[in-house]
N, C-alpha and C. Protein backbone atom coordinates (compact mmCIF):
# COMPACT_ATOMS: atom_id res chain seq x y z
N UNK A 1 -24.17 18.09 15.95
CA UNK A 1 -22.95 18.03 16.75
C UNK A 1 -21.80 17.56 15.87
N UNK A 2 -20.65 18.38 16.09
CA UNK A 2 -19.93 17.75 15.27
C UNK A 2 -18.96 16.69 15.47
N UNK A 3 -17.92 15.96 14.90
CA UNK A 3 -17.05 14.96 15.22
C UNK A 3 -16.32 15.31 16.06
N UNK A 4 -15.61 16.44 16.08
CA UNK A 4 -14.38 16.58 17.57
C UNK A 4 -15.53 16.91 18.82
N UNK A 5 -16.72 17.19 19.14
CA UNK A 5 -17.57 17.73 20.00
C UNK A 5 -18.28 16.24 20.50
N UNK A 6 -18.66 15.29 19.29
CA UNK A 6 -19.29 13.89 19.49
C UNK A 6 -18.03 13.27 20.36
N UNK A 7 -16.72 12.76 19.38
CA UNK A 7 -15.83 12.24 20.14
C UNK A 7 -15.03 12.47 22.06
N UNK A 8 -15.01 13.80 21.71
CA UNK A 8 -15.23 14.39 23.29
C UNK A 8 -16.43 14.04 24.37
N UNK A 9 -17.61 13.52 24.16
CA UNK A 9 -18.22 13.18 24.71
C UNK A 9 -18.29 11.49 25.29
N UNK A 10 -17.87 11.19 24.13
CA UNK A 10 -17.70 9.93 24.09
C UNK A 10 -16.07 9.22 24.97
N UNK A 11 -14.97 10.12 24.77
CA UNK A 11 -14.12 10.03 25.83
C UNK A 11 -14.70 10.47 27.34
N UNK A 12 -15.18 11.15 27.71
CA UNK A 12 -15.48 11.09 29.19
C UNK A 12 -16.30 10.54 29.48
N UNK A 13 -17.11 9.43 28.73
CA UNK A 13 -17.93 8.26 29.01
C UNK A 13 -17.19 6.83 29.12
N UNK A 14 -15.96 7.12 28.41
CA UNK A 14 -15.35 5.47 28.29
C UNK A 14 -14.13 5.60 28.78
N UNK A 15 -13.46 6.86 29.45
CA UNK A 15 -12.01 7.20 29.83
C UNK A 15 -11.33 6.21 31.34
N UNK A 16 -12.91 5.74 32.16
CA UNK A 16 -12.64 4.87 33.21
C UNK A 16 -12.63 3.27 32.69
N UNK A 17 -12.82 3.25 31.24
CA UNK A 17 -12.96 1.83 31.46
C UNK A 17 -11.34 0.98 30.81
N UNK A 18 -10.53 1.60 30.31
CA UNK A 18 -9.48 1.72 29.79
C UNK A 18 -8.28 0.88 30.89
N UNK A 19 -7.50 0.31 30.33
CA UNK A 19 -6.66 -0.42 31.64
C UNK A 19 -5.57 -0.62 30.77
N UNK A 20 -4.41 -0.47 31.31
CA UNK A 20 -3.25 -1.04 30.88
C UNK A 20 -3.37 -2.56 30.77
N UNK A 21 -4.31 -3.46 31.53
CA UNK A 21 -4.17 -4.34 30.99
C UNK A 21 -4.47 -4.75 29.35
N UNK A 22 -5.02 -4.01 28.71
CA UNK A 22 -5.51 -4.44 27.31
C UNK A 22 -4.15 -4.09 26.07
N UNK A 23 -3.09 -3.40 27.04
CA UNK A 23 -2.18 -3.78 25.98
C UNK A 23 -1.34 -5.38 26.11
N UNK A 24 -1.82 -5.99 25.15
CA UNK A 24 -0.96 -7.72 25.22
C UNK A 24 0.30 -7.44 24.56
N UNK A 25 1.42 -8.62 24.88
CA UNK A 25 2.25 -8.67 24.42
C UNK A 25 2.32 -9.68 23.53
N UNK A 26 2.51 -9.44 22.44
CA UNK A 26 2.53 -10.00 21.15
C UNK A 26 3.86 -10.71 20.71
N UNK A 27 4.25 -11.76 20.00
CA UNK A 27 5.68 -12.48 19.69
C UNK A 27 5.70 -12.45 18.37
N UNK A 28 6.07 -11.53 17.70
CA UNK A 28 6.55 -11.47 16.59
C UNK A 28 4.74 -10.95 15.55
N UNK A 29 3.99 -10.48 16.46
CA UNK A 29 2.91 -9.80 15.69
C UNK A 29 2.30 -10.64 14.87
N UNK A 30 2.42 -12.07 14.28
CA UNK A 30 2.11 -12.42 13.26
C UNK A 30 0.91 -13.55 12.95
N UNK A 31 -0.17 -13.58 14.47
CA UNK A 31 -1.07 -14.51 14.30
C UNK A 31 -0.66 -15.84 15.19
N UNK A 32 -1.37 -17.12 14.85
CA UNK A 32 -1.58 -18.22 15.29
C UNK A 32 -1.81 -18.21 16.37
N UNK A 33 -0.66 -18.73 17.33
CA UNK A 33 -1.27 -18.92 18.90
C UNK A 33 -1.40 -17.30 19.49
N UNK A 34 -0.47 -16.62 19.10
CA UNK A 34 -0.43 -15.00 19.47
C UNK A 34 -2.63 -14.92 19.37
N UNK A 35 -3.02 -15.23 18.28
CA UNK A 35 -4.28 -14.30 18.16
C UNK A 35 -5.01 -15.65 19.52
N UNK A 36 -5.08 -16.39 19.15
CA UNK A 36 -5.64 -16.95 20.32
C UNK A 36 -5.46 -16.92 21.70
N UNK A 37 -4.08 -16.49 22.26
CA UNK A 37 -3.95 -15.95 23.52
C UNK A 37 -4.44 -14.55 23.42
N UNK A 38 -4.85 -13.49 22.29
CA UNK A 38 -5.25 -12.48 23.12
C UNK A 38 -6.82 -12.74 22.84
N UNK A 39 -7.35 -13.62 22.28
CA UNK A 39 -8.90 -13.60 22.40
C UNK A 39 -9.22 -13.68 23.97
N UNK A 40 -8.35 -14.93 24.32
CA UNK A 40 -8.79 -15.29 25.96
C UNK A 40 -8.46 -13.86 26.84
N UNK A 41 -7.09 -13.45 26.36
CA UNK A 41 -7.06 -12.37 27.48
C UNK A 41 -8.15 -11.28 27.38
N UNK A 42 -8.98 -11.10 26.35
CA UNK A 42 -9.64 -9.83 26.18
C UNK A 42 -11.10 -9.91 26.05
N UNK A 43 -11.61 -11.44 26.21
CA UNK A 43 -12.81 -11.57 26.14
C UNK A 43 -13.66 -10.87 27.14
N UNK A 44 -12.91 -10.57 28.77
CA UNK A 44 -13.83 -10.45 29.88
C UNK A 44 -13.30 -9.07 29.94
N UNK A 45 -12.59 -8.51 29.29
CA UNK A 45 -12.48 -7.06 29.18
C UNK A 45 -13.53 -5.62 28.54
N UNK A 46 -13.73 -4.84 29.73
CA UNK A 46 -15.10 -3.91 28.94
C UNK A 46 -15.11 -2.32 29.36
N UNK A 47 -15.55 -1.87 28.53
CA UNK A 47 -16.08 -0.71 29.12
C UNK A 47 -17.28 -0.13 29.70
N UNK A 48 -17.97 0.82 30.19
CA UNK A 48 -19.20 0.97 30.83
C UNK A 48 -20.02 0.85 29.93
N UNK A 49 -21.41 0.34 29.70
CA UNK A 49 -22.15 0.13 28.75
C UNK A 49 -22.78 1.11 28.70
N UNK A 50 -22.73 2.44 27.68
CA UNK A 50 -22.89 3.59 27.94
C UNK A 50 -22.98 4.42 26.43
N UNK A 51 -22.10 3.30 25.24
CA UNK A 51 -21.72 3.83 23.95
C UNK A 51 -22.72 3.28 23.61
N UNK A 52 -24.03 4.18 22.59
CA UNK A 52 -24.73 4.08 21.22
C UNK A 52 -23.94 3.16 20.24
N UNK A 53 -24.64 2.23 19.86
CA UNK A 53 -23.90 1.41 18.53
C UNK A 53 -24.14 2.58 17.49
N UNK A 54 -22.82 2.01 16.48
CA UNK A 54 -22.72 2.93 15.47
C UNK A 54 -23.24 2.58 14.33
N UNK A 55 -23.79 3.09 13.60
CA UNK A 55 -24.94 2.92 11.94
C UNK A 55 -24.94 3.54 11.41
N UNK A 56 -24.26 2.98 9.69
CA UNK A 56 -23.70 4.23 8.88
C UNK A 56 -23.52 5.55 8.74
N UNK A 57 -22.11 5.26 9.97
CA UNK A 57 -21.86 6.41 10.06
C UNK A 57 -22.07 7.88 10.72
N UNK A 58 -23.08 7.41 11.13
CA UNK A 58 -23.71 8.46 12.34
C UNK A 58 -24.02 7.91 13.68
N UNK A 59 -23.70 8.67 14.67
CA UNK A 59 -24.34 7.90 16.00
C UNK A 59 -25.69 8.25 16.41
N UNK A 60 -26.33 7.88 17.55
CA UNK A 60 -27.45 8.21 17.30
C UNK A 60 -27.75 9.80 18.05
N UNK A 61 -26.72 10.41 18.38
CA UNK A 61 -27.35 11.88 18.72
C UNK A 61 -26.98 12.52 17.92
N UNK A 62 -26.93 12.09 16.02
CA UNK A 62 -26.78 12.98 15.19
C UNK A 62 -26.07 13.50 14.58
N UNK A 63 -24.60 13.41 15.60
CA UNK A 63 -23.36 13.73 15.03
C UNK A 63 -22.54 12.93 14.12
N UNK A 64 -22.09 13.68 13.36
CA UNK A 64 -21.28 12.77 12.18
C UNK A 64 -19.93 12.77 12.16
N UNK A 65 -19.84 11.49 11.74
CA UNK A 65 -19.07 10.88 12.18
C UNK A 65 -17.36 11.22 11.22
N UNK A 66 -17.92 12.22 10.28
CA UNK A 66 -16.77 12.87 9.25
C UNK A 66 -15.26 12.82 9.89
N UNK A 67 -14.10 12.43 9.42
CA UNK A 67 -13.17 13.05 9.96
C UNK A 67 -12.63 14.23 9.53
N UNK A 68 -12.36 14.68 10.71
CA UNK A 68 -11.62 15.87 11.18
C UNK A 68 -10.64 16.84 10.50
N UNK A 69 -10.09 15.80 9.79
CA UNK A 69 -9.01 16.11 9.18
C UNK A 69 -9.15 15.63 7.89
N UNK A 70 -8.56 16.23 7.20
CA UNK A 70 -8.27 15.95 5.62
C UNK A 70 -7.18 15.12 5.29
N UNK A 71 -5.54 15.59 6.10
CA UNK A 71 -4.69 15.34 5.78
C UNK A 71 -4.94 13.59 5.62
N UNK A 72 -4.04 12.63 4.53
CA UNK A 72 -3.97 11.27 4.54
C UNK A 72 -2.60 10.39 5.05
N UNK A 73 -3.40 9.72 6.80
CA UNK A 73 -2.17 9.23 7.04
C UNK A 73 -1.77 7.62 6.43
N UNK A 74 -2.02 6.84 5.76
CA UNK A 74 -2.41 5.76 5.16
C UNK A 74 -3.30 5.85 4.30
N UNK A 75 -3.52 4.76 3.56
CA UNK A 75 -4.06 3.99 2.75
C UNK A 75 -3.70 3.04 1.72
N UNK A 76 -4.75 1.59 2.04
CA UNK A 76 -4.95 0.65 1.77
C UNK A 76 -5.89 -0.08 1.14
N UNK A 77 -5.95 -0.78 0.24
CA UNK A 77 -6.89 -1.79 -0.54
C UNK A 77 -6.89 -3.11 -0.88
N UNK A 78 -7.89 -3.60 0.05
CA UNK A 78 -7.45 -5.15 -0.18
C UNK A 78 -8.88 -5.74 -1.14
N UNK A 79 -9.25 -7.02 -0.39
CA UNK A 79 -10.37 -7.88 -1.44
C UNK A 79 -11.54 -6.78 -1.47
N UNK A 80 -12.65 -7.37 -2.41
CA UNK A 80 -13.29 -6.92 -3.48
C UNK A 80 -13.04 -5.35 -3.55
N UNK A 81 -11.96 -4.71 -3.44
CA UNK A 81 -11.33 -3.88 -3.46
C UNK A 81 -12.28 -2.34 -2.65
N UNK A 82 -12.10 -3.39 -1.44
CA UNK A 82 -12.13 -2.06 -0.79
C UNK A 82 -10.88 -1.65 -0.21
N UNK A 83 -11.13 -0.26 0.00
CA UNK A 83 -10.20 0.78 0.65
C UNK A 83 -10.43 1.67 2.00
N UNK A 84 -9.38 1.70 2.66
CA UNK A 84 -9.51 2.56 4.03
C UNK A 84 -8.82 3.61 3.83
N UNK A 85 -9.17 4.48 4.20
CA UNK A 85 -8.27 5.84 3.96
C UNK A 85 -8.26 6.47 5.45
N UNK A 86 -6.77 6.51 5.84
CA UNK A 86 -6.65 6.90 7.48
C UNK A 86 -6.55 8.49 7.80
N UNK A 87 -7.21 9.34 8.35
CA UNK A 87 -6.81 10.67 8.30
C UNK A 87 -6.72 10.99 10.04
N UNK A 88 -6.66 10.46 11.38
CA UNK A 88 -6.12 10.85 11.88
C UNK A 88 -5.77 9.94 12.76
N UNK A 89 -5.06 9.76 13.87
CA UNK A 89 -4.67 9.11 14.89
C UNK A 89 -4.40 9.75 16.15
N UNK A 90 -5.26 9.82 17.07
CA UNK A 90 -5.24 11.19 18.25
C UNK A 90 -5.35 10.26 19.42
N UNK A 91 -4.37 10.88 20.07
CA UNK A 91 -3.68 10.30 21.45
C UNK A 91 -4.40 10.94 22.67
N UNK A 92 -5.16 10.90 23.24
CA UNK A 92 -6.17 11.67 24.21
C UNK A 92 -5.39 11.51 25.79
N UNK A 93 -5.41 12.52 26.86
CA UNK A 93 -5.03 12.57 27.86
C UNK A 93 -5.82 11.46 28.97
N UNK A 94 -7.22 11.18 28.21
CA UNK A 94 -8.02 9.73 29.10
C UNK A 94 -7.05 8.71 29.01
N UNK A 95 -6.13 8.38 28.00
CA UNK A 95 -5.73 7.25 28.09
C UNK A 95 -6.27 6.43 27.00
N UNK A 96 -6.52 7.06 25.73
CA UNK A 96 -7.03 6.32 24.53
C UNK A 96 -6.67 6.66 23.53
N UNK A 97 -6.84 5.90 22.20
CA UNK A 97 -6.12 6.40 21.18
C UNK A 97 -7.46 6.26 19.91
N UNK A 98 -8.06 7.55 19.71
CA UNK A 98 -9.60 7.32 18.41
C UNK A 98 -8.88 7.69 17.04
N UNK A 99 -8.45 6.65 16.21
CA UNK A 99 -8.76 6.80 14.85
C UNK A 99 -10.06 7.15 14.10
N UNK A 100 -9.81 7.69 13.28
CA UNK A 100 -10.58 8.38 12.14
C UNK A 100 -10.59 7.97 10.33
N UNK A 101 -11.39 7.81 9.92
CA UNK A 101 -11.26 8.10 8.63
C UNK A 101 -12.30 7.40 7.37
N UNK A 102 -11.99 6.58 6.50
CA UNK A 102 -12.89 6.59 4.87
C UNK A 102 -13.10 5.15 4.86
N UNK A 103 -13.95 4.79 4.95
CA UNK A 103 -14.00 3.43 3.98
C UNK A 103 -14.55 2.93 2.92
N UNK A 104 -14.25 2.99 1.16
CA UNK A 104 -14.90 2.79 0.27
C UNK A 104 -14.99 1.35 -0.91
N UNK A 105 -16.21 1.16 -1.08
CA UNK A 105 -16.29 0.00 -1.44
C UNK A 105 -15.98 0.33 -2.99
N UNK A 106 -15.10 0.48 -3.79
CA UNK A 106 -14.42 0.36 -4.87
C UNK A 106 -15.01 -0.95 -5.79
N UNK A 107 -15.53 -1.61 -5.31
CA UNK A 107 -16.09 -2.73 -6.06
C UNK A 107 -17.58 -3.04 -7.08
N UNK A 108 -17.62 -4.17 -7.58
CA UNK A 108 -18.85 -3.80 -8.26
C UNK A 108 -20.33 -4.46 -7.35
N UNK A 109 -20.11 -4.80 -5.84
CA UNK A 109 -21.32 -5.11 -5.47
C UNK A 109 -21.31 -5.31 -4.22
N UNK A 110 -22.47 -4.91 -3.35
CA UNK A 110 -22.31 -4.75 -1.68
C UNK A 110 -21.31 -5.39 -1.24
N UNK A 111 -20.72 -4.94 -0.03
CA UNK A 111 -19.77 -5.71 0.93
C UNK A 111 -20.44 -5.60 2.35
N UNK A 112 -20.70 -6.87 3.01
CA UNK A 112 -21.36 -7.05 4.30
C UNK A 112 -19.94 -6.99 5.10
N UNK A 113 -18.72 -6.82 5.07
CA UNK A 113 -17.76 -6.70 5.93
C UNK A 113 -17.92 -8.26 7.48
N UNK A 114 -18.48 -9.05 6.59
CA UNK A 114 -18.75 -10.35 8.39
C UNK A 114 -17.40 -10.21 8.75
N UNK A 115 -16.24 -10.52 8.35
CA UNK A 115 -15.18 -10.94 8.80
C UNK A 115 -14.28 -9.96 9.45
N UNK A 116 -14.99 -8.99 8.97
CA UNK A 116 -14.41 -7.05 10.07
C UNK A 116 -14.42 -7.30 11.52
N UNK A 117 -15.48 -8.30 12.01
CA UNK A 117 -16.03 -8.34 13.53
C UNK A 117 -15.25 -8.72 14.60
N UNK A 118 -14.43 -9.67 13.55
CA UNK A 118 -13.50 -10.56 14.60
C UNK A 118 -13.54 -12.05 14.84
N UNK A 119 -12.97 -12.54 16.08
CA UNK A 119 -13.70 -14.03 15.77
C UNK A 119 -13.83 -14.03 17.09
N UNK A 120 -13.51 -13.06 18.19
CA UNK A 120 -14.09 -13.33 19.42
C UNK A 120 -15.80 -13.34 19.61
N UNK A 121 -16.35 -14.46 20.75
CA UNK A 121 -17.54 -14.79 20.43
C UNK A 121 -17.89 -13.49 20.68
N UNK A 122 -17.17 -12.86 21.91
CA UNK A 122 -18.57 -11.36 22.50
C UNK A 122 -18.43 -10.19 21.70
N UNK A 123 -18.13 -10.41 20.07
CA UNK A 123 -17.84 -9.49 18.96
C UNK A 123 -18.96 -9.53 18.19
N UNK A 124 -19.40 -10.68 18.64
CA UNK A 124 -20.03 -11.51 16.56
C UNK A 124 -21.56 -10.71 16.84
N UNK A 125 -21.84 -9.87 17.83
CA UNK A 125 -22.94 -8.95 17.75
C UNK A 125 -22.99 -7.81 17.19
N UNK A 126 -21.52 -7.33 17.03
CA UNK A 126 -21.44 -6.06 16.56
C UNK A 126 -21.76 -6.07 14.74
N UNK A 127 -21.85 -7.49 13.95
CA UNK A 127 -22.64 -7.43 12.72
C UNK A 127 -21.29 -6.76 11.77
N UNK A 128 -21.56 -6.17 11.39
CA UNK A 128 -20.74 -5.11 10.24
C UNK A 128 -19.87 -4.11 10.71
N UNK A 129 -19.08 -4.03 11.28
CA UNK A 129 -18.00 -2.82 11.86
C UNK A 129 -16.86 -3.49 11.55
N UNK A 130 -15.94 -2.44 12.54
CA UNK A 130 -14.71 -2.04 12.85
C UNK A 130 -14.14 -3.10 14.28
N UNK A 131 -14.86 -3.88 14.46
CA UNK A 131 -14.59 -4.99 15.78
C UNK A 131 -13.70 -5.54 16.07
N UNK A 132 -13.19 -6.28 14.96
CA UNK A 132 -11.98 -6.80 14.63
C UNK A 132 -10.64 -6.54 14.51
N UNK A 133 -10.85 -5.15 15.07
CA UNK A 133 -9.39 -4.52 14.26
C UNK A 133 -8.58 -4.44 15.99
N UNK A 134 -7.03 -4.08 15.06
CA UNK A 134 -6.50 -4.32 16.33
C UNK A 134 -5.10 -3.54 15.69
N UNK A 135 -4.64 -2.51 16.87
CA UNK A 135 -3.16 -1.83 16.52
C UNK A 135 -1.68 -2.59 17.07
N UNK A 136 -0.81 -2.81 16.29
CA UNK A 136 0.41 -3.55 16.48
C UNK A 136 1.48 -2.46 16.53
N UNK A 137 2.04 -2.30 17.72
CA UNK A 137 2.75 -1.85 18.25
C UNK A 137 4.50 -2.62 17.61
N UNK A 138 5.09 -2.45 16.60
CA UNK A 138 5.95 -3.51 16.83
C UNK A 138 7.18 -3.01 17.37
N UNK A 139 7.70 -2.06 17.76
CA UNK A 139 8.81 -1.74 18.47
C UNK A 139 9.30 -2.51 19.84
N UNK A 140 7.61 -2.53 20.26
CA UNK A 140 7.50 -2.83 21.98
C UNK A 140 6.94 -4.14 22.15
N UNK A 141 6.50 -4.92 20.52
CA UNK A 141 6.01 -5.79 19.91
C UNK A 141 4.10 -6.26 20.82
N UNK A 142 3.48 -5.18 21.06
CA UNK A 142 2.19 -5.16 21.82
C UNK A 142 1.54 -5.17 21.04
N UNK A 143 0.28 -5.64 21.13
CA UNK A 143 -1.16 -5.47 20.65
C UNK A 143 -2.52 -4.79 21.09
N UNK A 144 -3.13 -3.76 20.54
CA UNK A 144 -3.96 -2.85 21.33
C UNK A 144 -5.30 -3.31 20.69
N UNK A 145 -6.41 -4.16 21.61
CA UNK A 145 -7.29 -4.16 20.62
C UNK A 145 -8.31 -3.29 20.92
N UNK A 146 -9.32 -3.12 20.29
CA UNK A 146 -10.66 -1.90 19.95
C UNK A 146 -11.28 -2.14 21.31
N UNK A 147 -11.75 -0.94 21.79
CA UNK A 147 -12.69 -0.61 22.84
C UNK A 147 -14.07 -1.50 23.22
N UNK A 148 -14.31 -1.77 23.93
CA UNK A 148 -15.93 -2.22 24.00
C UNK A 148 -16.24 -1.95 24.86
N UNK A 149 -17.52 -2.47 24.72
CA UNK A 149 -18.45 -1.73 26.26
C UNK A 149 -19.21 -3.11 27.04
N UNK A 150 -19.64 -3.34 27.94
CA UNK A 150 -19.61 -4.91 28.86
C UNK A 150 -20.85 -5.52 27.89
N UNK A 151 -21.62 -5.02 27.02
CA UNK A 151 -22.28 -5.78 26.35
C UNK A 151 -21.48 -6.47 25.09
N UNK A 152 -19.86 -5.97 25.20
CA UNK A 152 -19.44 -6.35 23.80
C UNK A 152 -19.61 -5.53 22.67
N UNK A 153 -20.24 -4.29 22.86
CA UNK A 153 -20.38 -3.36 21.64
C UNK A 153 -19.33 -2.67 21.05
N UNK A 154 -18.29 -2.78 20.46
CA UNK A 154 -17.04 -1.86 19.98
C UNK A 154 -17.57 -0.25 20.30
N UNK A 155 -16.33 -0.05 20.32
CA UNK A 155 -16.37 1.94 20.21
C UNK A 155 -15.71 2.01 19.01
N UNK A 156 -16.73 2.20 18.12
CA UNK A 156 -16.01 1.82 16.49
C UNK A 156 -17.55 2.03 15.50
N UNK A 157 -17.04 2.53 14.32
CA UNK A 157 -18.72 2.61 13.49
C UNK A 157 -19.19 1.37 13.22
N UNK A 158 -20.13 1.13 13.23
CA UNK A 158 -20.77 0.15 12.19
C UNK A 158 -21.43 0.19 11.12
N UNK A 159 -21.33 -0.74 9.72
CA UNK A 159 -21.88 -0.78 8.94
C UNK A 159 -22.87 -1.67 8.71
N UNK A 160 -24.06 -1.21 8.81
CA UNK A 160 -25.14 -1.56 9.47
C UNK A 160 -25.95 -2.21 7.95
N UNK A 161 -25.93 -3.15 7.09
CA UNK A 161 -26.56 -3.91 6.31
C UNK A 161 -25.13 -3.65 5.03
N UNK A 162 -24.19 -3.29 5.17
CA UNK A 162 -22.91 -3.36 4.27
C UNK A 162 -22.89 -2.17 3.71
N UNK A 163 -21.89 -2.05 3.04
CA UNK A 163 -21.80 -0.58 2.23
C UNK A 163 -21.79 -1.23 0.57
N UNK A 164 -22.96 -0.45 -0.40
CA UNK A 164 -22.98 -0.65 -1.57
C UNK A 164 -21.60 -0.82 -2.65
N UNK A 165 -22.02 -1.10 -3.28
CA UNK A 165 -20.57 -0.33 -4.55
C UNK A 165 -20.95 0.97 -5.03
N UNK A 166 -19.34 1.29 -5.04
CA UNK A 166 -19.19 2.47 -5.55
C UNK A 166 -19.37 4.07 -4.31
N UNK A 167 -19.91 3.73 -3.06
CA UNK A 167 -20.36 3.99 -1.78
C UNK A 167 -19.28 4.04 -1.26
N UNK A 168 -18.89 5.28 -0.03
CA UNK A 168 -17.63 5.79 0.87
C UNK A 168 -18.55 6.45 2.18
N UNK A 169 -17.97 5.76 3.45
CA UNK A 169 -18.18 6.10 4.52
C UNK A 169 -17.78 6.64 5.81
N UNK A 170 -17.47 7.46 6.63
CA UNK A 170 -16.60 7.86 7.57
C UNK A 170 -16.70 6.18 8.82
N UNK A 171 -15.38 6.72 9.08
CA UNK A 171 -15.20 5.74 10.59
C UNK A 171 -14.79 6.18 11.31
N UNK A 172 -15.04 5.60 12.66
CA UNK A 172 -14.12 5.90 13.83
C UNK A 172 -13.97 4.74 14.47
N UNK A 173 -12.46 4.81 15.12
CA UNK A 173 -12.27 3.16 15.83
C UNK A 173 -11.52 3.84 17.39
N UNK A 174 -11.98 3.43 18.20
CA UNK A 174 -11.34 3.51 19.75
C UNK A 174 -10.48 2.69 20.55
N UNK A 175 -9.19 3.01 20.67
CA UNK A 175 -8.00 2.05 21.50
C UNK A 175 -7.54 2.51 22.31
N UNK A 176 -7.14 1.55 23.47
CA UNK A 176 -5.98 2.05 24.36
C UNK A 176 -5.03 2.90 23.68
N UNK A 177 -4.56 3.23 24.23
CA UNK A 177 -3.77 4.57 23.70
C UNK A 177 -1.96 3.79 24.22
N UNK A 178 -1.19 3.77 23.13
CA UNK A 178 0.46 3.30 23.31
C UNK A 178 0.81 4.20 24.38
N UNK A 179 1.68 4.00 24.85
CA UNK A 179 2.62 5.26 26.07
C UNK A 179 2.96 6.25 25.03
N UNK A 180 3.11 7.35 25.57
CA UNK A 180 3.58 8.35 25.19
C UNK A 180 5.33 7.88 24.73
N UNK A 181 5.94 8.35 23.51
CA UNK A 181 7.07 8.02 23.00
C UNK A 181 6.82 7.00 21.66
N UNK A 182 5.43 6.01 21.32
CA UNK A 182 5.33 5.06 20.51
C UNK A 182 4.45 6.00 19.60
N UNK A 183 5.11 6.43 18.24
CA UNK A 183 4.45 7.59 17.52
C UNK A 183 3.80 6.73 16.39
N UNK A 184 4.34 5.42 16.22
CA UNK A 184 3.77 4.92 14.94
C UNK A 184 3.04 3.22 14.93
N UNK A 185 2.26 3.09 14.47
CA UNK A 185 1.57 1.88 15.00
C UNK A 185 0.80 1.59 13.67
N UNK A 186 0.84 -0.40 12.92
CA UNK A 186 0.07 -0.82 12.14
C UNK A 186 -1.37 -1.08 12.54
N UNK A 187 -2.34 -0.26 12.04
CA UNK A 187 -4.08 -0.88 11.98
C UNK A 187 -3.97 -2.10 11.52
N UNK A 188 -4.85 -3.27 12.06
CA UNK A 188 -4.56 -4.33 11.13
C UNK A 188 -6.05 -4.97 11.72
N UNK A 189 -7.19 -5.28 10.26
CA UNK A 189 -8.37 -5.88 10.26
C UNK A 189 -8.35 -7.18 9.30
N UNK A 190 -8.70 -8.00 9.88
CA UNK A 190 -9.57 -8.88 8.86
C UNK A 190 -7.91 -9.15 7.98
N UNK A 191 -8.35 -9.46 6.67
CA UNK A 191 -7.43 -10.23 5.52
C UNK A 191 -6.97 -8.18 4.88
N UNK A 192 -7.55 -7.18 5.62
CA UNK A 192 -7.03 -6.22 4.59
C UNK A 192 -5.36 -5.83 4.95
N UNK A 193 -4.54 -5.70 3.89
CA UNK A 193 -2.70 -5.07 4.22
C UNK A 193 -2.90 -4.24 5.75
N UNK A 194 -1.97 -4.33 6.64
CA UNK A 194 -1.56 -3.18 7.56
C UNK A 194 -1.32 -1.89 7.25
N UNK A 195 -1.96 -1.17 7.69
CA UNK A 195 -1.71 0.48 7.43
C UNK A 195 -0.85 0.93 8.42
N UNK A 196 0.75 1.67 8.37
CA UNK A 196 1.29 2.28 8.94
C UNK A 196 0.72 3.48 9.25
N UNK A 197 0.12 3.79 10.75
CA UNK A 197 -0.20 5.35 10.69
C UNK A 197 0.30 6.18 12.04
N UNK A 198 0.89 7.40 11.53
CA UNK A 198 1.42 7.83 13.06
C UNK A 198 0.48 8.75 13.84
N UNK A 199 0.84 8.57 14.66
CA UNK A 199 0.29 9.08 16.15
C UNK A 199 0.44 10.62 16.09
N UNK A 200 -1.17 11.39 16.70
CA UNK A 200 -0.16 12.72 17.15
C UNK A 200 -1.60 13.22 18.25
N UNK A 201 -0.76 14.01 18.97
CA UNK A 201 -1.39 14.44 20.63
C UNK A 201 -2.46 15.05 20.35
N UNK A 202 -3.93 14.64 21.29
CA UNK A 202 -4.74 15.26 21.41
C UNK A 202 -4.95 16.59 22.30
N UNK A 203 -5.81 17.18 22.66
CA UNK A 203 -5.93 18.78 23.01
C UNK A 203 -6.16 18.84 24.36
């Protein structure tokens, strides 16, 4: 199965669990009490428990998790020099927004990614992913964070015992989706730079 055929499936499994409440309003985007008021607001927030955890890179009915696209909307490299490489940002009519794209460990020795997860407690199961991440809206100055499902599982890959050196992996990460009109929005995980990446309409 392929990635636009997997992801399609996976939106009409998680398209009811989506709420305008999960966009927070953020003061100036930049942490401290901001990240701790949206832990509380988003801890009891979920989707149907329904999403397969993700493991390098594949889910478990096979489909891969490749993106779609080639074109590069970002990229970034932070500590032991890994890199994300963003190739799409698709705005879905459910009411969600699934990024796509690369993550390679550029370095000279495994990366377990712990600090990817987040620091909310009903995260710290998801192990090695994409958990942590969260899109900053700053026009409208909001915060969109990653999908989950009522066990706490992200709609996001996981890297399931770290990615080696020298090793590149596909991702996918799942968000509320901005209103229609907000075309450009920073990814922002863990200690890695913000990636500017813009938005464009799904099918």
């Amino acid at each position: 199965m392929g990635m636009r055929h997997t992801l399609k499936a996976r939106r009409a499994l998680t398209a009811v669990a989506i709420t305008t409440g999960l966009a927070l309003t953020v003061a100036g985007c930049s942490g401290g009490d901001d990240d701790k008021s949206d832990k509380e607001n988003t801890g009891s927030t979920s989707s149907p428990s329904t999403t397969e955890d993700q493991e390098g890179g594949e889910d478990r009915s096979g489909g891969s998790q490749t993106p779609a696209e080639d074109e590069v909307l970002a990229e970034v490299t932070g500590g032991d020099n890994v890199t994300l490489t963003f190739n799409s940002a698709v705005r879905d009519d459910g009411g969600f927004l699934t990024v796509t794209g690369k993550v390679k460990n550029g370095g000279a020795k495994r990366v377990l990614f712990t600090s990817w997860r987040g620091d909310e407690k009903e995260l710290q199961a998801n192990g090695a992913s994409l958990a942590g991440a969260n899109l900053i809206d700053k026009a409208s100055k909001k915060r969109y964070l990653i999908l989950r499902d009522t066990q706490g599982r992200c709609l996001c890959t996981q890297f399931k015992g770290g990615i080696n050196a020298g090793e590149e992996r596909p991702f996918f990460a799942q968000f509320p989706a901005p209103p229609e009109g907000t075309n450009k929005v920073d990814f922002q995980i863990a200690d890695m730079p913000p990636a500017a990446i813009e938005i464009s309409e799904g099918e």
